[in-house]
C-alpha atoms as a PDB file:
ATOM      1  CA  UNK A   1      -3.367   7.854   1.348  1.00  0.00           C
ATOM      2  CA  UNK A   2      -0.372   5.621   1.989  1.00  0.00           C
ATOM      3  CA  UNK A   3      -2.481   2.581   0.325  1.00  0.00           C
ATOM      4  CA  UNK A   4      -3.286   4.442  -2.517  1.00  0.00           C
ATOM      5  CA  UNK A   5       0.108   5.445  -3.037  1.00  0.00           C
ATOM      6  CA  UNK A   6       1.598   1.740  -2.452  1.00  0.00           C
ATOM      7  CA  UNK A   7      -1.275   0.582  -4.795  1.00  0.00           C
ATOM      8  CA  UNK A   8      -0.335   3.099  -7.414  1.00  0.00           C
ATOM      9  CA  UNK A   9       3.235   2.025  -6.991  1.00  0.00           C
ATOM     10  CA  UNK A  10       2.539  -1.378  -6.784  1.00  0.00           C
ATOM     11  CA  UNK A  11       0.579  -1.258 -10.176  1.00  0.00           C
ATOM     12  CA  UNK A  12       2.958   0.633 -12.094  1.00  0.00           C
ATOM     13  CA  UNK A  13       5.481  -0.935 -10.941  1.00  0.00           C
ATOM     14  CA  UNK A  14       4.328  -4.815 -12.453  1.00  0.00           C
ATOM     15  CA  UNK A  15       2.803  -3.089 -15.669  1.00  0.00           C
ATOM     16  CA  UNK A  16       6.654  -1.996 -16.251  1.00  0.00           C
ATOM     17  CA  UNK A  17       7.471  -5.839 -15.235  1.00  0.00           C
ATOM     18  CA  UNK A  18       4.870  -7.208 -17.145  1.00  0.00           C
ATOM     19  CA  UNK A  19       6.252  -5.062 -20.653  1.00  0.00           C
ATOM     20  CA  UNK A  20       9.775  -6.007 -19.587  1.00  0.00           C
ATOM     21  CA  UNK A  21       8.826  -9.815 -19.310  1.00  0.00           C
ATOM     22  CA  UNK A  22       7.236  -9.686 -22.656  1.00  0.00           C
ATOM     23  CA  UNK A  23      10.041  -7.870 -24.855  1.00  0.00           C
ATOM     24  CA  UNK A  24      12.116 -10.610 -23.345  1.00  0.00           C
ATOM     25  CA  UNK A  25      10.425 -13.778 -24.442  1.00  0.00           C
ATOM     26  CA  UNK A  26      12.001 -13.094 -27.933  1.00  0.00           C
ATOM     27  CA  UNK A  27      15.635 -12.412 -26.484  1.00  0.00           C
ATOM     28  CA  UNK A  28      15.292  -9.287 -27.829  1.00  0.00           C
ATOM     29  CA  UNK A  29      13.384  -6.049 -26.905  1.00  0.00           C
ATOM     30  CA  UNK A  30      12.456  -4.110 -30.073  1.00  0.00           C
ATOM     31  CA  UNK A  31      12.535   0.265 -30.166  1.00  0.00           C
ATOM     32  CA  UNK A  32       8.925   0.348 -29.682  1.00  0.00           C
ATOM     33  CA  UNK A  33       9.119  -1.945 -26.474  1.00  0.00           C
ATOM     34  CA  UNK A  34      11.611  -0.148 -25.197  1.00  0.00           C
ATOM     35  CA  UNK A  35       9.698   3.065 -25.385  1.00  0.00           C
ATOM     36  CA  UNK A  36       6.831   1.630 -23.505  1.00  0.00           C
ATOM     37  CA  UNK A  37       9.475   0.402 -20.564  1.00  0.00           C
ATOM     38  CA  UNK A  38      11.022   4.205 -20.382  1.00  0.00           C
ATOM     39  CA  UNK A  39       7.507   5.591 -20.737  1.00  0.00           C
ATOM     40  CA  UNK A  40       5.921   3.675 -18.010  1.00  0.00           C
ATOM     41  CA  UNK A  41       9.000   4.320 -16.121  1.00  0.00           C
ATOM     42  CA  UNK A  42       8.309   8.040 -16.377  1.00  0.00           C
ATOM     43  CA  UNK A  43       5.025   7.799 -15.420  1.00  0.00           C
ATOM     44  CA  UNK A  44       6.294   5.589 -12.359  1.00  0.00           C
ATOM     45  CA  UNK A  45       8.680   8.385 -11.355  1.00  0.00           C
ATOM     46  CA  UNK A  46       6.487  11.508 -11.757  1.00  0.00           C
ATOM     47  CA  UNK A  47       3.438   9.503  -9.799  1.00  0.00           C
ATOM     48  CA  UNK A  48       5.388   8.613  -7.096  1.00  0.00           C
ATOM     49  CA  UNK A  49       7.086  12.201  -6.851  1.00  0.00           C
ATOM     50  CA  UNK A  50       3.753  13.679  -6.843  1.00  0.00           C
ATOM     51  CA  UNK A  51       2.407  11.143  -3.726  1.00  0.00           C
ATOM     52  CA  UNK A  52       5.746  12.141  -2.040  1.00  0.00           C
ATOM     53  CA  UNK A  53       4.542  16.318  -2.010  1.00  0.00           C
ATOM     54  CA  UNK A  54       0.514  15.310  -1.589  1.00  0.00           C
ATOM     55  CA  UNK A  55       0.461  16.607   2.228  1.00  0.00           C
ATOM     56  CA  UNK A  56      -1.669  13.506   4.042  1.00  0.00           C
ATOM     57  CA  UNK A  57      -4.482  14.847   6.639  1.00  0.00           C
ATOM     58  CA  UNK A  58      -1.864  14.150   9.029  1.00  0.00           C
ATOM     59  CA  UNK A  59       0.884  16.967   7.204  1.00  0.00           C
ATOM     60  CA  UNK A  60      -1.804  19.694   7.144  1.00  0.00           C
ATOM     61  CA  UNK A  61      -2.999  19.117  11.069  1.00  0.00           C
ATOM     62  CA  UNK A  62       0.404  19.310  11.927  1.00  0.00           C
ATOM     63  CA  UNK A  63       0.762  22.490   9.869  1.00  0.00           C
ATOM     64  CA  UNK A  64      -2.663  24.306  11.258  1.00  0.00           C
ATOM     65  CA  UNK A  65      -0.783  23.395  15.061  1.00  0.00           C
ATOM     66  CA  UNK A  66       2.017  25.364  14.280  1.00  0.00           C
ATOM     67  CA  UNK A  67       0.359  28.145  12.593  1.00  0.00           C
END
């Protein structure tokens, strides 16, 4: 799970690079790049939020020992 989640990360996070890189080759980034950056950016956020509250097989063993 953590090499998905570094993966995901990873990925997202040179897409967002990759837009950024772009909209700057023109010395100027235009409303609809910008969009794209803060919408990839939100994606970035709510995936890695969501890996953060996945339990891993490790979490729920630990929980099924204490219950």
């Amino acid at each position: 799970m953590k090499k998905i989640s570094a993966l995901s990360q990873d990925v997202l996070q040179k897409k967002i690079s990759g837009i950024i890189s772009k909209a700057l080759n023109d010395d100027e980034i235009s409303d609809e790049e910008l969009n794209l950056i803060l919408s990839e950016y939100d994606t970035f956020q709510e995936t890695k939020a969501k890996l953060r509250t996945t339990p891993t097989p490790k979490d729920e063993s630990l929980l099924q020992k204490v219950a």
